[in-house]
PDB file of N, CA and C in Angstrom:
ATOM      1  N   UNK A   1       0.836  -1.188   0.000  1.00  0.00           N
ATOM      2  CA  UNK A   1       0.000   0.000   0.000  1.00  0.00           C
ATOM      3  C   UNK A   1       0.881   1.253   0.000  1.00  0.00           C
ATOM      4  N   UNK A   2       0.592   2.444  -0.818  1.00  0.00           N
ATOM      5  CA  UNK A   2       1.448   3.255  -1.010  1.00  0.00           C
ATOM      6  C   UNK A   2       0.956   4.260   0.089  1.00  0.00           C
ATOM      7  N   UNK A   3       1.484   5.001   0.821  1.00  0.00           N
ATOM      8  CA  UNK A   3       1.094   6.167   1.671  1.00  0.00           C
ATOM      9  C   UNK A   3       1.428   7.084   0.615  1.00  0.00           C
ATOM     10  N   UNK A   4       0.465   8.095   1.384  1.00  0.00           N
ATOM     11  CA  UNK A   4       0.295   9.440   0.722  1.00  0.00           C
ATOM     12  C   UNK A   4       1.077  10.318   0.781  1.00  0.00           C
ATOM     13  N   UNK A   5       1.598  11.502   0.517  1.00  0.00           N
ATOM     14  CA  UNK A   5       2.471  12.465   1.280  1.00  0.00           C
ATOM     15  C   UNK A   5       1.504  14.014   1.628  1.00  0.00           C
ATOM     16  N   UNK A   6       0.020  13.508   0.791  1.00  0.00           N
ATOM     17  CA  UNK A   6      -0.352  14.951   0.798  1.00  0.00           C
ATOM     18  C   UNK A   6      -1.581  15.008   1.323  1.00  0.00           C
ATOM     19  N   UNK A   7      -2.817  15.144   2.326  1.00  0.00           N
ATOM     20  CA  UNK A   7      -4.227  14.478   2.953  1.00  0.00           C
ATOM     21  C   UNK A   7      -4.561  15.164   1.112  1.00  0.00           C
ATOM     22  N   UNK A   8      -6.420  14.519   1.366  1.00  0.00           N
ATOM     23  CA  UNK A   8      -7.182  14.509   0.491  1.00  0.00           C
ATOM     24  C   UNK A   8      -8.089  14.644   0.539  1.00  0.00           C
ATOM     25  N   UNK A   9      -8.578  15.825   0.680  1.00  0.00           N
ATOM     26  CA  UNK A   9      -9.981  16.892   1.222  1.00  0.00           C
ATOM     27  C   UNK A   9     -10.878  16.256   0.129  1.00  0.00           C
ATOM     28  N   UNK A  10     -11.955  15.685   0.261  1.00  0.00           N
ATOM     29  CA  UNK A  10     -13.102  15.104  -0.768  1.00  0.00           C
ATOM     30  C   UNK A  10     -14.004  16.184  -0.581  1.00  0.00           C
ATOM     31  N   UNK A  11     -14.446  17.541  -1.280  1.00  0.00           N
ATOM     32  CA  UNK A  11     -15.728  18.555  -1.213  1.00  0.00           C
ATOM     33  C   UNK A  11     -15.727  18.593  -2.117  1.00  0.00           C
ATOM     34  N   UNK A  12     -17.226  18.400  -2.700  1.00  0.00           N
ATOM     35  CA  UNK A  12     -17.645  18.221  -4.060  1.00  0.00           C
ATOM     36  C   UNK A  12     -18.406  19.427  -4.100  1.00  0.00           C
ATOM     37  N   UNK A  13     -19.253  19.912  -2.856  1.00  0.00           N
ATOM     38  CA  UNK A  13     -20.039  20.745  -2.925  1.00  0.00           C
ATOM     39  C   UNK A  13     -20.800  21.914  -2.080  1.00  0.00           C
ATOM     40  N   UNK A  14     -21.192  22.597  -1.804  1.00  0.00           N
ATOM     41  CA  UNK A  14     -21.443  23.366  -0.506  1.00  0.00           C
ATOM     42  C   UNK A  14     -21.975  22.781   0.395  1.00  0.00           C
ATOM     43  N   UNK A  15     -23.019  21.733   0.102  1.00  0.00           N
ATOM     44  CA  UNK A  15     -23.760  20.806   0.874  1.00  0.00           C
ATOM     45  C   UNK A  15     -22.573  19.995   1.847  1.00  0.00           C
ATOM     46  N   UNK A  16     -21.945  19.612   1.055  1.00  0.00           N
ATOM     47  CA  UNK A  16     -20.581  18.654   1.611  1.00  0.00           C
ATOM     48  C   UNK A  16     -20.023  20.361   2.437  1.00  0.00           C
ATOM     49  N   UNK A  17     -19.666  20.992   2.197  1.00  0.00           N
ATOM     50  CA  UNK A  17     -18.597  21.619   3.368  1.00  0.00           C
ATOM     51  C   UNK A  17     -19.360  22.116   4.230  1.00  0.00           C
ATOM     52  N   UNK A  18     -20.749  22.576   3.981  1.00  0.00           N
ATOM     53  CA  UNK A  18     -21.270  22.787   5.052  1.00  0.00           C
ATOM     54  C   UNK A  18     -21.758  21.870   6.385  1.00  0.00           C
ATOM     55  N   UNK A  19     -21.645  19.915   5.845  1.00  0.00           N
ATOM     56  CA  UNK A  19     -21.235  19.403   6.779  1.00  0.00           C
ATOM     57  C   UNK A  19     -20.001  19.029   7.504  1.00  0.00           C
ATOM     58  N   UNK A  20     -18.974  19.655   7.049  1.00  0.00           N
ATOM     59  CA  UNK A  20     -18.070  19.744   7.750  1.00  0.00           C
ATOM     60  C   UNK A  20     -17.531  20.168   8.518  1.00  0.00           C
ATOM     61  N   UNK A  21     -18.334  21.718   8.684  1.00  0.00           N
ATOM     62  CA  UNK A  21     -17.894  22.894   9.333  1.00  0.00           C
ATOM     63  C   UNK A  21     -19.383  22.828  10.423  1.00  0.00           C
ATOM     64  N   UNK A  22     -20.124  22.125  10.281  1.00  0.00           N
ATOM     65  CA  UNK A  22     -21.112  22.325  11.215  1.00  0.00           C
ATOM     66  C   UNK A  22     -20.736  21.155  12.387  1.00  0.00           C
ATOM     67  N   UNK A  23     -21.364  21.842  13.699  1.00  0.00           N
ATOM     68  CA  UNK A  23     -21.526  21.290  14.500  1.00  0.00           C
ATOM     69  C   UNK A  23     -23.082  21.079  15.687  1.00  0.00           C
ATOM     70  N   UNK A  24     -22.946  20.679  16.832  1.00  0.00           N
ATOM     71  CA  UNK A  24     -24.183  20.915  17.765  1.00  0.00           C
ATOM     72  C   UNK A  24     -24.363  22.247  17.351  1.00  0.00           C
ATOM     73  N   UNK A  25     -23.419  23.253  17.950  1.00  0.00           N
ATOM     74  CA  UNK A  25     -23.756  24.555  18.208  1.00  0.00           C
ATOM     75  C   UNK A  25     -24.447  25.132  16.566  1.00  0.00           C
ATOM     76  N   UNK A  26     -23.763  24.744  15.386  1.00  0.00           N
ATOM     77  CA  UNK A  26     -23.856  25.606  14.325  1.00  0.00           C
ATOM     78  C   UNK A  26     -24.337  24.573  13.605  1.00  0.00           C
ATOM     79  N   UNK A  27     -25.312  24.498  13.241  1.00  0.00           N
ATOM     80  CA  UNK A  27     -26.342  23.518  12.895  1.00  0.00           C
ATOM     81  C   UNK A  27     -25.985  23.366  11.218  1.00  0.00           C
ATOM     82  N   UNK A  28     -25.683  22.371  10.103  1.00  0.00           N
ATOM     83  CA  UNK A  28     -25.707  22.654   9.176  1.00  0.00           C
ATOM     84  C   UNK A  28     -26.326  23.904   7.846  1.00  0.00           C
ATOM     85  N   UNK A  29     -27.668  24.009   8.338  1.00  0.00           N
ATOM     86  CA  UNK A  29     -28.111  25.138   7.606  1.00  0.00           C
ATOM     87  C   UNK A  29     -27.873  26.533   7.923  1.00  0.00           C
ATOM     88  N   UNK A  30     -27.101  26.739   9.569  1.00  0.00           N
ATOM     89  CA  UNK A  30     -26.542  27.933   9.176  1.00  0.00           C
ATOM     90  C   UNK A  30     -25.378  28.021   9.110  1.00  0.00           C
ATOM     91  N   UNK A  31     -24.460  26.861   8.880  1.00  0.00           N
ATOM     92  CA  UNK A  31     -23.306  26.848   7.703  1.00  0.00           C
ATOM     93  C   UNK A  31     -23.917  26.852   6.468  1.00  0.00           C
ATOM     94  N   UNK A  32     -24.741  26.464   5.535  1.00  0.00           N
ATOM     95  CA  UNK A  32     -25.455  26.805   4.666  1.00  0.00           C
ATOM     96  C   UNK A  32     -25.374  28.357   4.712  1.00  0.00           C
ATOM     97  N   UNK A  33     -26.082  28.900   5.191  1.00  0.00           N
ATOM     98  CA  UNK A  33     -26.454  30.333   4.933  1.00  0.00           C
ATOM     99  C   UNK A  33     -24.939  30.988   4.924  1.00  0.00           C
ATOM    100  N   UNK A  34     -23.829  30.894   6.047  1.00  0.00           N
ATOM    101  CA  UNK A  34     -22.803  31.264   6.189  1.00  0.00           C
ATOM    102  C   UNK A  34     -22.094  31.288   4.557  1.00  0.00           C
ATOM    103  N   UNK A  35     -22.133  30.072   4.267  1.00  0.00           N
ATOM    104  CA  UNK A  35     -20.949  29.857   3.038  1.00  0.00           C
ATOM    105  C   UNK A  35     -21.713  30.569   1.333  1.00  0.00           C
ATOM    106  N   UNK A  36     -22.972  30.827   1.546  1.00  0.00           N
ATOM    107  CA  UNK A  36     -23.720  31.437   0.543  1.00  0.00           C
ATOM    108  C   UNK A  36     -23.940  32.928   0.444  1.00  0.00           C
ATOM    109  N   UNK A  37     -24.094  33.236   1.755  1.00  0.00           N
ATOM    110  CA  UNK A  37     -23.386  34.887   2.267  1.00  0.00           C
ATOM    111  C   UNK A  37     -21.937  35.328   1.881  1.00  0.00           C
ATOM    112  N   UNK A  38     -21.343  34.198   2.128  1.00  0.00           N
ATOM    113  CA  UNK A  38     -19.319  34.520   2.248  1.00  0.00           C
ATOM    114  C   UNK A  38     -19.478  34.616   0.383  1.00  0.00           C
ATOM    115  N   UNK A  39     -20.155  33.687  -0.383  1.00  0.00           N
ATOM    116  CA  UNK A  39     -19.698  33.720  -1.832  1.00  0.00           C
ATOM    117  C   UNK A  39     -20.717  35.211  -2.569  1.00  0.00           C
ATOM    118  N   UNK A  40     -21.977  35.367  -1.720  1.00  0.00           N
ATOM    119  CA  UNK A  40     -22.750  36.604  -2.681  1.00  0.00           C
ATOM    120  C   UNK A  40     -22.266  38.145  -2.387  1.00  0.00           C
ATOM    121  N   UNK A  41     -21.097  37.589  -1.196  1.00  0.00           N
ATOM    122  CA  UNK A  41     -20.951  39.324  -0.543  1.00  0.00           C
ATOM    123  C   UNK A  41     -19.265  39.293  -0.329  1.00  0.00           C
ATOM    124  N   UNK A  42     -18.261  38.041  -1.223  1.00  0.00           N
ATOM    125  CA  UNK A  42     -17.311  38.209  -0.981  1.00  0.00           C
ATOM    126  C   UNK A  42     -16.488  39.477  -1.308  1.00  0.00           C
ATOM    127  N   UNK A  43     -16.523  40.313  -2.141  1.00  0.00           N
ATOM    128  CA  UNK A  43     -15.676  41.571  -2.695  1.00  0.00           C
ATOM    129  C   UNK A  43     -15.837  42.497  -1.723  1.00  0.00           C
ATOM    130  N   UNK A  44     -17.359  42.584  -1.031  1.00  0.00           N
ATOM    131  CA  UNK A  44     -17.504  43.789  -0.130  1.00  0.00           C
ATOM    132  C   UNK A  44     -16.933  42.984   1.436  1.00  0.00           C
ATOM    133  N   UNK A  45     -16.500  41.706   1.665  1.00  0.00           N
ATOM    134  CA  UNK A  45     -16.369  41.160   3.299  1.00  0.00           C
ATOM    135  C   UNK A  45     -14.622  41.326   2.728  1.00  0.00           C
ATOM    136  N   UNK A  46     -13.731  41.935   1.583  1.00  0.00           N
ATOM    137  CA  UNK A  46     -12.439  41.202   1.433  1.00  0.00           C
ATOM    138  C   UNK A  46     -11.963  42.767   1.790  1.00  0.00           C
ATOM    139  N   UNK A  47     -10.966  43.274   2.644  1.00  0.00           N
ATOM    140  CA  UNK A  47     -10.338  44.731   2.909  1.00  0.00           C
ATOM    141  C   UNK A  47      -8.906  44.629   2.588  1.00  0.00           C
ATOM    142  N   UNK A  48      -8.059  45.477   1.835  1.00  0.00           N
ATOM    143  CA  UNK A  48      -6.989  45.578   1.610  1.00  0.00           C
ATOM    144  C   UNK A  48      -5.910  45.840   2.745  1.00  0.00           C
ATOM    145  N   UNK A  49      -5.136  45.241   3.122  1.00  0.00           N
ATOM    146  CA  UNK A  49      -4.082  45.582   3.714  1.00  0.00           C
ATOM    147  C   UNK A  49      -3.311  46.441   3.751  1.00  0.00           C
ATOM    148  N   UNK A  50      -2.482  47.025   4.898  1.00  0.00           N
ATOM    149  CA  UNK A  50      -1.587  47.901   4.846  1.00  0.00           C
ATOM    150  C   UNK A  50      -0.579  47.493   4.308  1.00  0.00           C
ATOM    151  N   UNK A  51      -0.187  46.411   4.401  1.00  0.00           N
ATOM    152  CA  UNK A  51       1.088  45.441   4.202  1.00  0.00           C
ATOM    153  C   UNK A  51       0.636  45.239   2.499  1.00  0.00           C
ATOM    154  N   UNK A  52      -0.029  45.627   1.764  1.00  0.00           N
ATOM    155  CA  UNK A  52      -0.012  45.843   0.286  1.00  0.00           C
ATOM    156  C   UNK A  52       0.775  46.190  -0.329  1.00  0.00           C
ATOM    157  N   UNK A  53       1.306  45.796  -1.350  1.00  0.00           N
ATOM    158  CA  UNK A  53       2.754  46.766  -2.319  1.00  0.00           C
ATOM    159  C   UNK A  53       2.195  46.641  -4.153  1.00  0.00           C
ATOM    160  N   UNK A  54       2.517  46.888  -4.607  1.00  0.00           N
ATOM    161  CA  UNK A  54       1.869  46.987  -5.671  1.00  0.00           C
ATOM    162  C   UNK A  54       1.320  45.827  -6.638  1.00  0.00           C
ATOM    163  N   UNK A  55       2.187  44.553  -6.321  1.00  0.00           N
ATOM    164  CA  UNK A  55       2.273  43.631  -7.205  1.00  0.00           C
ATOM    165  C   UNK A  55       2.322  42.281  -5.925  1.00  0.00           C
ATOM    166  N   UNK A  56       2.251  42.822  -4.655  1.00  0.00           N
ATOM    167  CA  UNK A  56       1.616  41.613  -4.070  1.00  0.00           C
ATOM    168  C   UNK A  56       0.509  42.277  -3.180  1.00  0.00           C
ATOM    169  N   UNK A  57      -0.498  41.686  -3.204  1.00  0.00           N
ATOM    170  CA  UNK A  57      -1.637  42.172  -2.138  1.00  0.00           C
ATOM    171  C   UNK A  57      -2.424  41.238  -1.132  1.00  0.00           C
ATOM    172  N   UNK A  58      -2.497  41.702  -0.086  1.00  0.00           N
ATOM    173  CA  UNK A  58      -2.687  41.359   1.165  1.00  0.00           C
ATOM    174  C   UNK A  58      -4.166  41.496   1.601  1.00  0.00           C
ATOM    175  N   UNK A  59      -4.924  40.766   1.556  1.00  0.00           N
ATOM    176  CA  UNK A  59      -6.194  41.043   1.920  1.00  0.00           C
ATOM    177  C   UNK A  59      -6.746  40.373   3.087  1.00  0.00           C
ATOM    178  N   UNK A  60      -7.414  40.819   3.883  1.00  0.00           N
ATOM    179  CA  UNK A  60      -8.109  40.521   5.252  1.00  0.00           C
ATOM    180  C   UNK A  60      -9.356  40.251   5.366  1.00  0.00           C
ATOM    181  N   UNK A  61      -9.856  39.303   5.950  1.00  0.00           N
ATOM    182  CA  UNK A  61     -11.475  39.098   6.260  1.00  0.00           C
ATOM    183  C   UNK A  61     -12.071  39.028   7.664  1.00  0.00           C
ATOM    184  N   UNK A  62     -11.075  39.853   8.500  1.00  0.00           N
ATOM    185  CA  UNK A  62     -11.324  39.307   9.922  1.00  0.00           C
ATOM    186  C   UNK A  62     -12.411  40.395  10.307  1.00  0.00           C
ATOM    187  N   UNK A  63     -13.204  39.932  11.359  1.00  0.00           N
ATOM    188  CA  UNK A  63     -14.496  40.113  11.776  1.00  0.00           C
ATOM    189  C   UNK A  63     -15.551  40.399  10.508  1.00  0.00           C
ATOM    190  N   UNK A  64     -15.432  39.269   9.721  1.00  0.00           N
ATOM    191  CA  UNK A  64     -16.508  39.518   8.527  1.00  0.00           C
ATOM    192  C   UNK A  64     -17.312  38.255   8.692  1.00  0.00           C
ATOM    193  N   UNK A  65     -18.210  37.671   7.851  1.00  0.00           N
ATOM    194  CA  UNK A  65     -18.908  36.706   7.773  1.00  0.00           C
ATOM    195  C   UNK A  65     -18.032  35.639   6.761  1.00  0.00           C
ATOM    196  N   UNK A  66     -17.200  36.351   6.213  1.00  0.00           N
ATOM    197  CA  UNK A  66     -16.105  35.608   5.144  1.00  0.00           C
ATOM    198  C   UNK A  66     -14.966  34.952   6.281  1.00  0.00           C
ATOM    199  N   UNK A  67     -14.978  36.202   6.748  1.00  0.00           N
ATOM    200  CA  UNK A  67     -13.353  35.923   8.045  1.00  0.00           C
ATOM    201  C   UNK A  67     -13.672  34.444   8.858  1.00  0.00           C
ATOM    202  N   UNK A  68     -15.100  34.520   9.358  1.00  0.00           N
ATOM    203  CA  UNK A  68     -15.952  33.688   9.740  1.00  0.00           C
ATOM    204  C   UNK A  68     -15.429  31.771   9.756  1.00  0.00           C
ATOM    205  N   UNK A  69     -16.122  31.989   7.987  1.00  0.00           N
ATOM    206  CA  UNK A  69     -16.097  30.976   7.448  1.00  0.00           C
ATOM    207  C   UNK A  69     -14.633  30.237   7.321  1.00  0.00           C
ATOM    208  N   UNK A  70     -13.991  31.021   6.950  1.00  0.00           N
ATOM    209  CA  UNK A  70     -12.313  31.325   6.736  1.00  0.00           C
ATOM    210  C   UNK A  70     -11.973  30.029   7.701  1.00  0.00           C
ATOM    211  N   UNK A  71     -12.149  30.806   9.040  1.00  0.00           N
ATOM    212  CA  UNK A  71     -12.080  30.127  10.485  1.00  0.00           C
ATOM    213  C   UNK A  71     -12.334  28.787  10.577  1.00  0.00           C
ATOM    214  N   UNK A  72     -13.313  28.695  10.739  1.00  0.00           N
ATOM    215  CA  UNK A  72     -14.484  26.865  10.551  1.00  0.00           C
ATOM    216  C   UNK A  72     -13.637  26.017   9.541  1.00  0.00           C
ATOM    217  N   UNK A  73     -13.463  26.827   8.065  1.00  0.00           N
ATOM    218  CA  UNK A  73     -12.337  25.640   7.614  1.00  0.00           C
ATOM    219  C   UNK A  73     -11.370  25.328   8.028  1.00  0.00           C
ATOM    220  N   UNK A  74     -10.372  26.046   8.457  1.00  0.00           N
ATOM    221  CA  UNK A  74      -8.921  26.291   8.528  1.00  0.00           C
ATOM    222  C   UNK A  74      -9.408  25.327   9.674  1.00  0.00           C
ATOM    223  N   UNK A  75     -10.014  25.125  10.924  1.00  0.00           N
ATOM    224  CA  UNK A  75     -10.424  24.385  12.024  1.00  0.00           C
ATOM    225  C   UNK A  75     -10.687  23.286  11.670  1.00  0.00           C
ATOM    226  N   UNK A  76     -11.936  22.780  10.983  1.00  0.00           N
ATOM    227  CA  UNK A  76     -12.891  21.710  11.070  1.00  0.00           C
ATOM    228  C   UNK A  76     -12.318  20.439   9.895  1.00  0.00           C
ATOM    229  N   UNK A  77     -11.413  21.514   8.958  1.00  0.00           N
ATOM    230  CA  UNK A  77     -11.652  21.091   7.368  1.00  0.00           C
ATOM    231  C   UNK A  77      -9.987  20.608   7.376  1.00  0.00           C
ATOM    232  N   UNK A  78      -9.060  21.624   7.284  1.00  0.00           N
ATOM    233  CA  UNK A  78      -8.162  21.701   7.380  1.00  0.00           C
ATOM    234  C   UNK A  78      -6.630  21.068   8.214  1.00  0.00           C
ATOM    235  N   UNK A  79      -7.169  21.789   9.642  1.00  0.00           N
ATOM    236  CA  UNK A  79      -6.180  21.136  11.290  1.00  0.00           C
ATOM    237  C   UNK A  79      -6.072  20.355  11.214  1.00  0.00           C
ATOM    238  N   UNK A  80      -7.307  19.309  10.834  1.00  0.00           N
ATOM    239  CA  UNK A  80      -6.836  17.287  11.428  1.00  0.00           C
ATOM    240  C   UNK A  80      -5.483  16.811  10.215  1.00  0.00           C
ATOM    241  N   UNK A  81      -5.179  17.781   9.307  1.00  0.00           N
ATOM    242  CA  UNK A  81      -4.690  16.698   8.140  1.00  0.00           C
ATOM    243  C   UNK A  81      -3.397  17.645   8.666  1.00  0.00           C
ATOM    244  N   UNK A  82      -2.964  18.328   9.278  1.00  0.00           N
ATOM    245  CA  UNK A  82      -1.733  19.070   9.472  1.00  0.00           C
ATOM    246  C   UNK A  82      -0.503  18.692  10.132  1.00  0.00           C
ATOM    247  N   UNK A  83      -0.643  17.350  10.758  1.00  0.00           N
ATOM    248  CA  UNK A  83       0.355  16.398  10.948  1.00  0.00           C
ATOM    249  C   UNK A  83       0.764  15.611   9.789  1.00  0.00           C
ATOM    250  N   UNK A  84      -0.080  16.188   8.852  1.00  0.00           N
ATOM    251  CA  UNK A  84       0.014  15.014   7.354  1.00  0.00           C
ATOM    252  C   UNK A  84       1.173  15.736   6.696  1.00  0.00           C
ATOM    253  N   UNK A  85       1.126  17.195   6.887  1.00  0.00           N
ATOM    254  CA  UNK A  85       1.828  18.131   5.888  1.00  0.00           C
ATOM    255  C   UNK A  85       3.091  17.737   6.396  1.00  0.00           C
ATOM    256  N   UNK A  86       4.213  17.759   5.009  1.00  0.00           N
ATOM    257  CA  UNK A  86       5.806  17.978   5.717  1.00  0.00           C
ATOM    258  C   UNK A  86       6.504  19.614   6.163  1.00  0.00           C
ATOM    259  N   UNK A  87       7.289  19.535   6.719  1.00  0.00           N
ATOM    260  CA  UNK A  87       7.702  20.127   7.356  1.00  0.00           C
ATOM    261  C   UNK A  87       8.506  21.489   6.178  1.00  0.00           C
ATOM    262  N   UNK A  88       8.612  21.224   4.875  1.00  0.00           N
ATOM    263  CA  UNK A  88       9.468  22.412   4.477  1.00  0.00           C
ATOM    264  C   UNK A  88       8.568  22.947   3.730  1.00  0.00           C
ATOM    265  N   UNK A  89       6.793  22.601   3.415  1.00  0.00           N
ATOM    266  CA  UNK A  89       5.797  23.273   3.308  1.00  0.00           C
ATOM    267  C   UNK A  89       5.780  24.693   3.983  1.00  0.00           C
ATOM    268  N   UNK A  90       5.984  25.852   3.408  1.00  0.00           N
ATOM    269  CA  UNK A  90       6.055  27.234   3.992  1.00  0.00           C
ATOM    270  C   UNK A  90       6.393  27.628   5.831  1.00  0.00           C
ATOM    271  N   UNK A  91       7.445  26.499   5.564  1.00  0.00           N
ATOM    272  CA  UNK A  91       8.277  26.372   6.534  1.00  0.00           C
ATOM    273  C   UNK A  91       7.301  25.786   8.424  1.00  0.00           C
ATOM    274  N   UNK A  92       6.628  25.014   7.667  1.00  0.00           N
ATOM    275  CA  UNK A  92       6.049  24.618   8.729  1.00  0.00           C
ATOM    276  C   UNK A  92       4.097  25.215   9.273  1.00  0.00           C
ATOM    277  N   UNK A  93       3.877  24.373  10.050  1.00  0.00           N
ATOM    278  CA  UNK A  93       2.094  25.173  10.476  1.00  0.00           C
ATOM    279  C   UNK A  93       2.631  26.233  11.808  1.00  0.00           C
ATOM    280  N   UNK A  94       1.732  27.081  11.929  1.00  0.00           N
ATOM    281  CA  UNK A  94       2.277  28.252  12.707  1.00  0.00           C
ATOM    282  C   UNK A  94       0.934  28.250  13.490  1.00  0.00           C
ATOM    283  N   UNK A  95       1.152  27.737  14.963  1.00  0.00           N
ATOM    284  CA  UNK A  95      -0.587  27.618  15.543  1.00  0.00           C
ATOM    285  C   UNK A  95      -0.451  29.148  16.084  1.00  0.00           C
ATOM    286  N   UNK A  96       0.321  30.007  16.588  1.00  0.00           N
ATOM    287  CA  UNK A  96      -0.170  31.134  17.013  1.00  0.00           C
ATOM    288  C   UNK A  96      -0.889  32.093  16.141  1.00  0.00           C
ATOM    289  N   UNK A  97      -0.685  32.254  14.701  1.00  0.00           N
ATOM    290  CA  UNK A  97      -1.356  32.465  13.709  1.00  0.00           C
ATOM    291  C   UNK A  97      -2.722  31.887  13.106  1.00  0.00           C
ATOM    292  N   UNK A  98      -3.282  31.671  13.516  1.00  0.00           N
ATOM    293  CA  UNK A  98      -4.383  30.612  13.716  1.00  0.00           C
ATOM    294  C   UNK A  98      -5.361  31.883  13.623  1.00  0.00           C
ATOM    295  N   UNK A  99      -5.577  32.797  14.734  1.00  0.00           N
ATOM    296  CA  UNK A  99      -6.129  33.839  14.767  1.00  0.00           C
ATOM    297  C   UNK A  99      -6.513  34.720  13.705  1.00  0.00           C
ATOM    298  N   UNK A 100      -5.622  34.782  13.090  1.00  0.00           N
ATOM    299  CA  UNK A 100      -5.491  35.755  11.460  1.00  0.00           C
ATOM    300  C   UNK A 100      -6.108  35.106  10.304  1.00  0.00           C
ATOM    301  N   UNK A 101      -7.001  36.061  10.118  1.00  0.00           N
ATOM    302  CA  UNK A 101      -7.596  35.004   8.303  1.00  0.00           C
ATOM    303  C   UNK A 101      -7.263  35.873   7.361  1.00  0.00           C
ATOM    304  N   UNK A 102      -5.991  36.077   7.309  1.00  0.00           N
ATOM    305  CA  UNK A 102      -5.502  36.772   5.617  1.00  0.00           C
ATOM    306  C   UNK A 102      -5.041  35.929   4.552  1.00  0.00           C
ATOM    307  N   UNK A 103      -4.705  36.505   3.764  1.00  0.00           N
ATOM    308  CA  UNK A 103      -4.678  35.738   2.284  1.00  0.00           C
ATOM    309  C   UNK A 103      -3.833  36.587   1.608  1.00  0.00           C
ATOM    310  N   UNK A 104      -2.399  36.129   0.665  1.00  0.00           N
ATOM    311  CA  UNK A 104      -1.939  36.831   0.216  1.00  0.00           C
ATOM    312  C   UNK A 104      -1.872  36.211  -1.126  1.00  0.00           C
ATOM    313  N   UNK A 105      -2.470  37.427  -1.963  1.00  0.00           N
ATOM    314  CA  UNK A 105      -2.199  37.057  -3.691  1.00  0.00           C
ATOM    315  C   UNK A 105      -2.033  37.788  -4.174  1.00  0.00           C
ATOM    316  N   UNK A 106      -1.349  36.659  -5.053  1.00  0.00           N
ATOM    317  CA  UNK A 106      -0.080  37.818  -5.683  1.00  0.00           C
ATOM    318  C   UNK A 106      -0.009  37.458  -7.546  1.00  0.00           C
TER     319      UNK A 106
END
């Protein structure tokens, strides 16, 4: 049997991530509503950074309904497979950063 080197997130669809990110507290349908909000209102939940330069940009979603969602993945979707990742992947997972939902594209 060959091991993997890389996990293998199976989401086919909103239905699917919105059971992933739901729990007791956050009931699937308002991960539903969450992830359909984050996609009809993403341009106005995305704020530019200070840390912007011309040709790389830095964008932020924190305290948004995007920032939100951001969160629940990076948690629910994401964390369990992060012992999977190797180690010279962008130099490692950084849990104190955990807090921050930015995105840099460039």
């Amino acid at each position: 049997m060959q091991i993997r080197k890389f996990p293998k997130i199976f989401i086919r669809s909103k239905s699917e991530l919105a059971k992933h990110i739901s729990h007791n507290k956050f009931p699937k349908e308002e991960a539903l509503n969450l992830i359909n909000d984050a996609l009809l209102h993403s341009e106005e939940y995305w704020k530019d950074s200070k840390h912007s330069k011309p040709e790389k940009y830095v964008r932020n979603a924190k305290f948004t309904p995007l920032g939100l969602l951001l969160k629940k993945i990076n948690a629910m979707v994401l964390a369990p497979h992060d012992k999977t990742l190797p180690n010279f992947i962008f130099g490692g997972i950084k849990v104190d950063c955990l807090d921050d939902v930015a995105v840099t594209m460039v």
